[in-house]
C-alpha atoms as a PDB file:
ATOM      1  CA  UNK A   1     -39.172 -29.548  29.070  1.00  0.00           C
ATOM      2  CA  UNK A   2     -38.419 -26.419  31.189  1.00  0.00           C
ATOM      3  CA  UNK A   3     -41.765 -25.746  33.823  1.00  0.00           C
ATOM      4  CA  UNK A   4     -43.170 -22.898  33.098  1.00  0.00           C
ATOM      5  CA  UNK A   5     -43.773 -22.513  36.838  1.00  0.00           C
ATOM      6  CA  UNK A   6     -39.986 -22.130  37.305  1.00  0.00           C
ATOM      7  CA  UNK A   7     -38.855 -18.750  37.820  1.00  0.00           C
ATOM      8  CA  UNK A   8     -36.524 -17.321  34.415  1.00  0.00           C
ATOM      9  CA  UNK A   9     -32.706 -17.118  35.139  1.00  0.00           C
ATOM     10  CA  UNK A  10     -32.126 -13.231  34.693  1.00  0.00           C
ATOM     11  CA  UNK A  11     -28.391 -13.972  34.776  1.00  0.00           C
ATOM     12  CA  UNK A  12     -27.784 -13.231  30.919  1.00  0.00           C
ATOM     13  CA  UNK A  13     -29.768 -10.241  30.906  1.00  0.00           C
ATOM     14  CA  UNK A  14     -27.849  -8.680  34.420  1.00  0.00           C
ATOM     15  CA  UNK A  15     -24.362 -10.248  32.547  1.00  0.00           C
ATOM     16  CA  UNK A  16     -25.584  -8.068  29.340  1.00  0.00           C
ATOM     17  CA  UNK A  17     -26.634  -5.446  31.314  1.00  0.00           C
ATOM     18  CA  UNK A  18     -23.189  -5.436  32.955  1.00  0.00           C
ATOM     19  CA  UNK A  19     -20.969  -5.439  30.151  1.00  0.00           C
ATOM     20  CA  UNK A  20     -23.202  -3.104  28.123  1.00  0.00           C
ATOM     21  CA  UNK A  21     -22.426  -0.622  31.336  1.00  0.00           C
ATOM     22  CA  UNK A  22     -18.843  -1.659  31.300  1.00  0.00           C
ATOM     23  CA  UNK A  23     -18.662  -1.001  27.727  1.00  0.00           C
ATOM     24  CA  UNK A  24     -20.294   2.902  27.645  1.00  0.00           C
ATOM     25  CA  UNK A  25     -17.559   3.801  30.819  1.00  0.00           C
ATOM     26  CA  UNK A  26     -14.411   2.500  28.095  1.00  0.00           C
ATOM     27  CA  UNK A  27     -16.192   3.990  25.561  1.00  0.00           C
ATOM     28  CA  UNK A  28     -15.932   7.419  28.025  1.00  0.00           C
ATOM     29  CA  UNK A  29     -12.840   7.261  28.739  1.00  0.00           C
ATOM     30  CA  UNK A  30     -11.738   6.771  25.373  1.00  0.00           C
ATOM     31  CA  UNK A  31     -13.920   9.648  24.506  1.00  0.00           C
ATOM     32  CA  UNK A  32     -11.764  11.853  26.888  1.00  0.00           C
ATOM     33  CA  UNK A  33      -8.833  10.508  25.918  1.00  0.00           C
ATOM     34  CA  UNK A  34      -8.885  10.684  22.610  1.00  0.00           C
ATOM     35  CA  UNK A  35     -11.692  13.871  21.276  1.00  0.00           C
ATOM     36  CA  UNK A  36     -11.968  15.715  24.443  1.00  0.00           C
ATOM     37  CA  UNK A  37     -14.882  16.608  27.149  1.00  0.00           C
ATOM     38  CA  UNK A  38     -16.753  17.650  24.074  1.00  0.00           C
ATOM     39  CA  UNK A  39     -17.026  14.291  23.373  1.00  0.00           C
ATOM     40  CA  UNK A  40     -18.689  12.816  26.375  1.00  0.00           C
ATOM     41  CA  UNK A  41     -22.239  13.181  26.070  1.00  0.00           C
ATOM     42  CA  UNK A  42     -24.080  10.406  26.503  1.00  0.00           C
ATOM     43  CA  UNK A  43     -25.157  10.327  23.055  1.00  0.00           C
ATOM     44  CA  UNK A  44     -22.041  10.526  21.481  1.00  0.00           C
ATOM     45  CA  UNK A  45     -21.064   7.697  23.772  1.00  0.00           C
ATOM     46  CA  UNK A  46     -23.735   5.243  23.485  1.00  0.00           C
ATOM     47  CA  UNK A  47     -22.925   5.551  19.291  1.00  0.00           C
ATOM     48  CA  UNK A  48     -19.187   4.882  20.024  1.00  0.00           C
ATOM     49  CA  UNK A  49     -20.091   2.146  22.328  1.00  0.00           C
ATOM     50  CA  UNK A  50     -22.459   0.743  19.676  1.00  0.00           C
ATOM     51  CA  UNK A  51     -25.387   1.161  22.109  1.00  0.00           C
ATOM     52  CA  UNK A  52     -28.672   2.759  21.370  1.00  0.00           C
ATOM     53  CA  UNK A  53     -29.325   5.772  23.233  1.00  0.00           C
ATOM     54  CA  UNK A  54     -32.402   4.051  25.331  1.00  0.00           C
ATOM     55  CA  UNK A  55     -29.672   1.331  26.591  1.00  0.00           C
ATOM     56  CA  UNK A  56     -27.192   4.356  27.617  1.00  0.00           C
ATOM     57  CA  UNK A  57     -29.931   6.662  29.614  1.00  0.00           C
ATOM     58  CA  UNK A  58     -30.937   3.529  30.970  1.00  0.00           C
ATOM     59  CA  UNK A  59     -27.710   3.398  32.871  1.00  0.00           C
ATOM     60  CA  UNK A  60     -26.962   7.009  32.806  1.00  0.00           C
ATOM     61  CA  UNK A  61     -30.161   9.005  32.177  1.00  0.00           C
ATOM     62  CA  UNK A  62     -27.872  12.246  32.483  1.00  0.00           C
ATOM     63  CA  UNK A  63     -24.294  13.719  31.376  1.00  0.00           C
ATOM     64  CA  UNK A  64     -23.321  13.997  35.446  1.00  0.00           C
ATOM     65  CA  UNK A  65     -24.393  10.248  36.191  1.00  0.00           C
ATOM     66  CA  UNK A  66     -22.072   9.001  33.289  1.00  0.00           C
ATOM     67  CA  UNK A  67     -19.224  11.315  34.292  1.00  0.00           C
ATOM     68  CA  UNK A  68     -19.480  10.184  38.060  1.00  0.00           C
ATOM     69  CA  UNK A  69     -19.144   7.098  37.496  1.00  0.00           C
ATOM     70  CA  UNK A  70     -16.540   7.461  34.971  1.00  0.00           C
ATOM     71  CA  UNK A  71     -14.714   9.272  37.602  1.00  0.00           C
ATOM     72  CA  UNK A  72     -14.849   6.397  40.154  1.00  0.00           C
ATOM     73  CA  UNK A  73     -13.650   3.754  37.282  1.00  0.00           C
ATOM     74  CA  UNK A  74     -10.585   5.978  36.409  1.00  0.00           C
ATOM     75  CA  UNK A  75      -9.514   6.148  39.865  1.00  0.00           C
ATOM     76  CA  UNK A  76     -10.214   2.200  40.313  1.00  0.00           C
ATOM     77  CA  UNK A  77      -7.874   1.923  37.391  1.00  0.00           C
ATOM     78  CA  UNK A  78      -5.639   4.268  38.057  1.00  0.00           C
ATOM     79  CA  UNK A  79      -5.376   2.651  41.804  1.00  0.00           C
ATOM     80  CA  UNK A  80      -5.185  -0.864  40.821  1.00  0.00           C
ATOM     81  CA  UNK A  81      -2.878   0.138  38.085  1.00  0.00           C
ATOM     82  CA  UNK A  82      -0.407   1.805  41.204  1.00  0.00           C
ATOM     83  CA  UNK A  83      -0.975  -1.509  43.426  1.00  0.00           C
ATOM     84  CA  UNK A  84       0.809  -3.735  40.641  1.00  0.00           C
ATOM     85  CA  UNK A  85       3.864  -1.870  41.510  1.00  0.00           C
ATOM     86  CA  UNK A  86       3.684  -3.556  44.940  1.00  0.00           C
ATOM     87  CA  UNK A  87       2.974  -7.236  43.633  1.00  0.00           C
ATOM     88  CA  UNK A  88       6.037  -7.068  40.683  1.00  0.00           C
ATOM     89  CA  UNK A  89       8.687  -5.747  42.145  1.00  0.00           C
ATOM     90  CA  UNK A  90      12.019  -6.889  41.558  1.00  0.00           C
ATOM     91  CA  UNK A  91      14.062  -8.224  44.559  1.00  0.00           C
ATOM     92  CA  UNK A  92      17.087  -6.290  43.548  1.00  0.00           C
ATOM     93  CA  UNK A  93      16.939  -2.415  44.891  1.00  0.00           C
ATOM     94  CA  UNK A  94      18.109  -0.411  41.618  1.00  0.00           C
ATOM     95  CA  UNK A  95      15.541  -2.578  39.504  1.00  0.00           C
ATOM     96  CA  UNK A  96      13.139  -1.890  42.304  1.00  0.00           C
ATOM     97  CA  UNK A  97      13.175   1.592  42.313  1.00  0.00           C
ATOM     98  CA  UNK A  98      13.601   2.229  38.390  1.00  0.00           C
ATOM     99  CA  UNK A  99      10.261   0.107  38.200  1.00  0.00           C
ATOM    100  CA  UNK A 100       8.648   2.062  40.917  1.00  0.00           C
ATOM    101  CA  UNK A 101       9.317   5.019  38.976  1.00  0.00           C
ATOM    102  CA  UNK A 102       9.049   3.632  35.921  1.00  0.00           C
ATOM    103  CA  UNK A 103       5.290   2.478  37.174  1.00  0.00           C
ATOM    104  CA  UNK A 104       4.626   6.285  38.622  1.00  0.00           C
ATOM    105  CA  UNK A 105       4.893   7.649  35.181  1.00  0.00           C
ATOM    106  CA  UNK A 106       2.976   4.667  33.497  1.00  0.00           C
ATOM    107  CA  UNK A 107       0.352   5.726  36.152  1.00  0.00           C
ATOM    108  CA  UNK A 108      -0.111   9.607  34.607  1.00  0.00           C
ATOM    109  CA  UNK A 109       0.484   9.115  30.854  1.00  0.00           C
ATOM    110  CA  UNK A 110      -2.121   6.402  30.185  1.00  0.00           C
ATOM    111  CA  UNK A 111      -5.371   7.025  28.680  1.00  0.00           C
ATOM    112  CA  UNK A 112      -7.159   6.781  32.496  1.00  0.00           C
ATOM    113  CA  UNK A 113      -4.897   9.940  33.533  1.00  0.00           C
ATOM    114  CA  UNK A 114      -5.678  11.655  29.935  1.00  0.00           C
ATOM    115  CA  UNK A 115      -9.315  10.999  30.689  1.00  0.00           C
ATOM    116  CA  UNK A 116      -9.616  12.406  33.815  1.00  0.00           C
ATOM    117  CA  UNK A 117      -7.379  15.731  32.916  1.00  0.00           C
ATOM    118  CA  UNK A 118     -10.320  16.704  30.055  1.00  0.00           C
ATOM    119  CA  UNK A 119     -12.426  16.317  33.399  1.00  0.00           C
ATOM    120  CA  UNK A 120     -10.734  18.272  35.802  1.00  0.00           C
ATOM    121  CA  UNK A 121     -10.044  21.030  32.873  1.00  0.00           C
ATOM    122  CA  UNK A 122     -13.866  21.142  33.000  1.00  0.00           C
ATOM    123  CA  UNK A 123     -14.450  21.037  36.823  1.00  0.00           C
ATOM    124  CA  UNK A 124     -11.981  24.567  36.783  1.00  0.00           C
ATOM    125  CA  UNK A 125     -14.978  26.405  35.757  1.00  0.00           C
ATOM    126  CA  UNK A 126     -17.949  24.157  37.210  1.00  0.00           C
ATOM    127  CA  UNK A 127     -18.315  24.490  41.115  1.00  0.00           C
ATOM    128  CA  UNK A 128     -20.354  20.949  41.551  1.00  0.00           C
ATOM    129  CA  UNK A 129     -18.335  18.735  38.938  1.00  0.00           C
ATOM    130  CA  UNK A 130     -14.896  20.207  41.139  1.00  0.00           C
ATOM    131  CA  UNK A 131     -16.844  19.042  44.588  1.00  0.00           C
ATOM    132  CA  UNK A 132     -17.318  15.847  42.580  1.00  0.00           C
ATOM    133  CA  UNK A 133     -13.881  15.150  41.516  1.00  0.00           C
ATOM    134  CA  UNK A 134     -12.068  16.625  44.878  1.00  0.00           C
ATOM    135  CA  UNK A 135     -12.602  13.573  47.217  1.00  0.00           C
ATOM    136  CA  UNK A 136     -11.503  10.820  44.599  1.00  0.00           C
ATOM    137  CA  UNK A 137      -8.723  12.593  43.451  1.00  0.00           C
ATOM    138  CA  UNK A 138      -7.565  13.419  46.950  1.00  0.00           C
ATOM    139  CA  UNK A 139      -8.393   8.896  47.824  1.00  0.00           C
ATOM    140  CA  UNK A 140      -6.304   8.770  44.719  1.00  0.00           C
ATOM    141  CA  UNK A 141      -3.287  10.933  45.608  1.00  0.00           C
ATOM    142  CA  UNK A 142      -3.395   9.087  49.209  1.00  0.00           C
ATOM    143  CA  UNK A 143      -3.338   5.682  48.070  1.00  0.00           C
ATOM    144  CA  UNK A 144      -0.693   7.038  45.057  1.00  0.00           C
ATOM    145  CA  UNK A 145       2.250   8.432  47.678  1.00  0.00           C
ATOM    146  CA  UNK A 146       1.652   5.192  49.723  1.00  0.00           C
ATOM    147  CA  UNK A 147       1.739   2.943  47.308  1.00  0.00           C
ATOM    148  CA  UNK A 148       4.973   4.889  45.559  1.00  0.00           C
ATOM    149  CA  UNK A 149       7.049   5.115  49.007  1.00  0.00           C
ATOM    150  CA  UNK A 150       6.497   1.296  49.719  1.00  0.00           C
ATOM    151  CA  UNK A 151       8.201   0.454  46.073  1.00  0.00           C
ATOM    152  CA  UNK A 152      10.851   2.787  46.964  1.00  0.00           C
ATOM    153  CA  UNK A 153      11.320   1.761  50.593  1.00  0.00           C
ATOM    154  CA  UNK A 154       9.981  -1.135  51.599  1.00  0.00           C
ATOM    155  CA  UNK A 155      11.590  -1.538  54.698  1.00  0.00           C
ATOM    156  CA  UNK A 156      11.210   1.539  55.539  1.00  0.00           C
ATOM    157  CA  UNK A 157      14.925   2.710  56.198  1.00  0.00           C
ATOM    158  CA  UNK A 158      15.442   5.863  54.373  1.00  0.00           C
ATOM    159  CA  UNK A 159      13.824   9.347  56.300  1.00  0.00           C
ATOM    160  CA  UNK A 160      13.657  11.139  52.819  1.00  0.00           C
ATOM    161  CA  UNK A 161      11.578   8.498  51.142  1.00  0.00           C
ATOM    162  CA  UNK A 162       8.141   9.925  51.606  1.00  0.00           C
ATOM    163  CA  UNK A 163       9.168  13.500  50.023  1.00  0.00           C
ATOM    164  CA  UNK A 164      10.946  11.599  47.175  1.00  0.00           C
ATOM    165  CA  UNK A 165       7.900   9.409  46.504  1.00  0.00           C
ATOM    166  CA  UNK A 166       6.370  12.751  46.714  1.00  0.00           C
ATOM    167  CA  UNK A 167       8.308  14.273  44.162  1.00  0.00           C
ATOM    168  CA  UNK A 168       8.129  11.060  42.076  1.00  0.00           C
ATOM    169  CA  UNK A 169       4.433  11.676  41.280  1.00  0.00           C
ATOM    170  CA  UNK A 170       4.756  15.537  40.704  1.00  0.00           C
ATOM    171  CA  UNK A 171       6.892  14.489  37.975  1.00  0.00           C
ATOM    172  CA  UNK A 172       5.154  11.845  36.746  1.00  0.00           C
ATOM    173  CA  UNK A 173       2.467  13.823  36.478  1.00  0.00           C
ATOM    174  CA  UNK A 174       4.224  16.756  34.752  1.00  0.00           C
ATOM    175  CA  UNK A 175       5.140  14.499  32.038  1.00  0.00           C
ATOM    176  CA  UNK A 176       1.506  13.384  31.577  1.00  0.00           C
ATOM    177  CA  UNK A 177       0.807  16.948  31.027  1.00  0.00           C
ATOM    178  CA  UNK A 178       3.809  17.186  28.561  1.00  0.00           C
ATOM    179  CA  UNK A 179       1.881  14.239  26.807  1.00  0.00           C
ATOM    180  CA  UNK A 180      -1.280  15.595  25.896  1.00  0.00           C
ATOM    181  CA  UNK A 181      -0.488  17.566  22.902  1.00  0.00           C
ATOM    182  CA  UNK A 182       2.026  15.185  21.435  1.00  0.00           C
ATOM    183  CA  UNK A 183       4.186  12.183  21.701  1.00  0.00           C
ATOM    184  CA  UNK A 184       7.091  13.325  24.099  1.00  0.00           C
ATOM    185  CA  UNK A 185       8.215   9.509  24.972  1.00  0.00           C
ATOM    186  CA  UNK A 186      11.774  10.354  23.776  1.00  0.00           C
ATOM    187  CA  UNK A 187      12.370  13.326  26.048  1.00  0.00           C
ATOM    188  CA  UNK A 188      10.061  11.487  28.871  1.00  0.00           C
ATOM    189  CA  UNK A 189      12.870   8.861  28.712  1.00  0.00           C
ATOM    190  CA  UNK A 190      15.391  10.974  29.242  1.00  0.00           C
ATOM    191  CA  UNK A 191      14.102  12.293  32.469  1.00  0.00           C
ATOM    192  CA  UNK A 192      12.838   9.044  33.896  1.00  0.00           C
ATOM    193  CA  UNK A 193      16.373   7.548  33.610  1.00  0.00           C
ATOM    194  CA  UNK A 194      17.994  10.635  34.925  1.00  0.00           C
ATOM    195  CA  UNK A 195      15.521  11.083  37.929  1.00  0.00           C
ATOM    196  CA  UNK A 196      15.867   7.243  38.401  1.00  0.00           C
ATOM    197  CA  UNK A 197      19.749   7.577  38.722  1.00  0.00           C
ATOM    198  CA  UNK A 198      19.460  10.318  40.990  1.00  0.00           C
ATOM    199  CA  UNK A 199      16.994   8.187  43.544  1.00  0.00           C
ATOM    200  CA  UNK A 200      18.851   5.364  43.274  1.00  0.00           C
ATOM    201  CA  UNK A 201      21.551   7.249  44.524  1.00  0.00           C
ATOM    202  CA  UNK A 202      19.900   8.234  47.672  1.00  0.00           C
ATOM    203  CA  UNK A 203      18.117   5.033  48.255  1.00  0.00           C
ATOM    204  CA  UNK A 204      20.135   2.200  47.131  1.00  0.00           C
ATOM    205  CA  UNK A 205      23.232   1.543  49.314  1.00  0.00           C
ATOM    206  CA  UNK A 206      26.676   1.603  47.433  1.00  0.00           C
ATOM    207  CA  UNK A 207      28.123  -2.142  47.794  1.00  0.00           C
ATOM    208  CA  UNK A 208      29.661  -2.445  51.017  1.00  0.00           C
ATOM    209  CA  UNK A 209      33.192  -4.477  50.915  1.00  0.00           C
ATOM    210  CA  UNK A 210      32.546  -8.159  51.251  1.00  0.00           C
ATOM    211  CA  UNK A 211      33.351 -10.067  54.576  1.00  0.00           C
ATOM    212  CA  UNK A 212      36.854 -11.950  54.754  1.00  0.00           C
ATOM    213  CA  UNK A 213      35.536 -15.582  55.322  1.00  0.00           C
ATOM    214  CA  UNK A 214      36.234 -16.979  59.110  1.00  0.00           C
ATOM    215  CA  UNK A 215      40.118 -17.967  59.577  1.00  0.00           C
ATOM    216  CA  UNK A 216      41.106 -21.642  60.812  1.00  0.00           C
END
């Protein structure tokens, strides 16, 4: 028999608490994905997330708290999503760098990039939400290129790899745009292989002639 001098556990409500959290941010980024900044209110959220209202403005009593930390989970994503790149990567160099770039563009066409473009559509014309988003997006960007340049050159032996890294994620991010109004994974193809041939001829070394083995 449990003694009722014994403190509760509150470990199932602060897991339920948790995931009921965890579940309104999806639920907001899905929101943004999917029906626009229109549709990330916290009301319309906390019905999408199957939440009462209460439970929501208990986490997020106002629109700016839920975008905020929205915000910080897309960029955790988005990040983490990047730092794969580094833990998968093929040991030989033209597979390395197609997945690099290959991993750029997955970076800035999933739903976590959609998300946070209905955002930064809406921080063009809001002062405070645009102070908001600045910083992360610049962390982002930073931790992006470094990321990007140490799939393309891990060693470090190529000048040009920073600016083509650079230029990597400007296009990657162009086709995200190109994504938002309808499915252009055909064309996207087509320019991911062609910009992939084109870095892989300035970073990966042509085969060199093989060494004549050692005479008697």
């Amino acid at each position: 028999m449990t003694d009722p001098r014994q403190p509760v556990s509150r470990e199932p409500q602060q897991e339920r608490s948790r995931l009921t959290r965890e579940r309104l941010l999806r639920s907001t980024i899905d929101a943004l994905a999917h029906d626009g900044w229109s549709a990330a209110t916290v009301a319309a959220v906390a019905m999408r997330a199957g939440v009462s209202r209460g439970a929501a403005q208990h986490h997020f009593p106002t629109r700016e708290a839920l975008i905020t930390a929205v915000l910080e989970q897309v960029f955790d994503d988005m990040t983490s999503t990047a730092s794969t790149t580094l833990a998968a990567l093929p040991d030989d160099e033209t597979e390395r760098v197609a997945a690099a770039v290959d991993r750029a563009v997955a970076i800035y066409t999933g739903p976590q990039f959609k998300a946070a473009l209905q955002v930064w559509a809406a921080a063009a014309s809001d002062p405070a939400l645009r102070e908001l988003i600045l910083p992360m997006e610049d962390k982002f960007a930073r931790a992006a290129h470094q990321m990007t340049v140490a799939a393309l050159d891990p060693d470090g032996r190529y000048p040009d790899s920073r600016r083509i890294a650079q230029v990597t994620l400007d296009l990657a991010r162009g086709l995200g745009l190109a994504d938002t109004l309808s499915d252009d994974s055909k064309r996207r193809a087509q320019v991911v292989a062609t910009w992939t041939a084109m870095v892989s001829a300035v970073l990966v070394p042509p085969p060199g002639p093989q060494s004549l083995p050692p005479g008697p």
